[in-house]
Protein backbone atom coordinates (compact mmCIF):
# COMPACT_ATOMS: atom_id res chain seq x y z
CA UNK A 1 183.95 200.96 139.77
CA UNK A 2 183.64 204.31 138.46
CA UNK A 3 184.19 207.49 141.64
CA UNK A 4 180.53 209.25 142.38
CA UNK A 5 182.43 212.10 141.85
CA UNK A 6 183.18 211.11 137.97
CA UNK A 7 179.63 209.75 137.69
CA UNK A 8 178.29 213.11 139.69
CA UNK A 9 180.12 215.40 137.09
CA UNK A 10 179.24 213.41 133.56
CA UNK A 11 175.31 213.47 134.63
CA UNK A 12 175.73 217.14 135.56
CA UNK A 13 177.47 217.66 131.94
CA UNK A 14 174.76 215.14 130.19
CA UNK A 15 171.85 217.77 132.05
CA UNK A 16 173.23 220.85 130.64
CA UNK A 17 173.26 219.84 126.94
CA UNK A 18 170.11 218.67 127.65
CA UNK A 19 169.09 221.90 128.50
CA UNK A 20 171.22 223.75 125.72
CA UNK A 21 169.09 221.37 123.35
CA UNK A 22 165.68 223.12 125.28
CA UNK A 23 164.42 219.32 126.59
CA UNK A 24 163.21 220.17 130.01
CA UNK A 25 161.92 217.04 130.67
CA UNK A 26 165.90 215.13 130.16
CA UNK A 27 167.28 217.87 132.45
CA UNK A 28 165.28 216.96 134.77
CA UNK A 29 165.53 212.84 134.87
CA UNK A 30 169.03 214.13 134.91
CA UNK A 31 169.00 215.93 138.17
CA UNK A 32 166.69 213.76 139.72
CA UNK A 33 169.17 211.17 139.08
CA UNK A 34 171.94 213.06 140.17
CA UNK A 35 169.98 214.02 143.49
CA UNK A 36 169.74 210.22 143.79
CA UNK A 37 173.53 209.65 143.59
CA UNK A 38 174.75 213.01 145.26
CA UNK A 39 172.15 215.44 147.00
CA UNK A 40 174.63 217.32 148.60
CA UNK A 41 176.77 217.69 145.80
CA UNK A 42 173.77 218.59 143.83
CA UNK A 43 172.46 221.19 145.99
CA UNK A 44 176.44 222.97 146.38
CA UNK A 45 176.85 222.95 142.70
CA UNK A 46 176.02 225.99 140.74
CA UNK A 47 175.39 224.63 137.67
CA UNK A 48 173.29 222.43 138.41
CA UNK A 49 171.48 225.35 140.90
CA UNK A 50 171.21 227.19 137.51
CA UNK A 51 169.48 224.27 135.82
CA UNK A 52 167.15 223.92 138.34
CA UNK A 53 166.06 227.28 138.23
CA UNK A 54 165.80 227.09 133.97
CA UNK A 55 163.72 224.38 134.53
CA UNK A 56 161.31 225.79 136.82
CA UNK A 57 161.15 229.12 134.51
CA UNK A 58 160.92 227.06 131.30
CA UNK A 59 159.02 223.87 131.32
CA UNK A 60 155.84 222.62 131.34
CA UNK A 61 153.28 222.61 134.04
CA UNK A 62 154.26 219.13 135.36
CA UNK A 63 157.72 219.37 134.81
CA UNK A 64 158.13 222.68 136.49
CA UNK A 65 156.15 221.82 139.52
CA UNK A 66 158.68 218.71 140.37
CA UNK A 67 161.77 220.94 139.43
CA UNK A 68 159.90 223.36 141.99
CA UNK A 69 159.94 220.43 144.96
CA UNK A 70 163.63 219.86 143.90
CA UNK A 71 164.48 223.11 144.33
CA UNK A 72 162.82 222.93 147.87
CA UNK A 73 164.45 219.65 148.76
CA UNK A 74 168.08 221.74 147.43
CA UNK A 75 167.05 224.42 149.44
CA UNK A 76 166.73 227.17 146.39
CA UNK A 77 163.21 228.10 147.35
């Protein structure tokens, strides 16, 4: 059984080159997925702060308004 701190970091790697590849909509199954395994973790990390925030500035109408309730539910906004 892999540690939720292994799985917590590999998802939060997977998101950014998701991001670095410009495919807002990954990042965010990423987080959301991440927020499922480790909220606090997720809202503590800066990376994953900073991805947040890309998404919200960068995606889509739909994507950006549920990377805008995640940031609320992380406390960002």
């Amino acid at each position: 059984m892999p540690s939720l701190e292994r799985e917590f970091t590999f998802g939060l790697e997977v998101a950014a080159c998701h991001s670095q590849r410009r495919d807002d909509a990954a990042v965010l199954l990423s987080l959301l997925g991440l927020e499922a395994v480790a909220p606090e973790d997720l809202a503590r990390n800066p990376l994953a702060r900073r991805l947040v925030l890309t998404v919200i500035r960068r995606a889509r109408a739909m994507h950006a308004r549920q990377a805008e309730q995640l940031a609320q539910r992380l406390g960002l906004v």
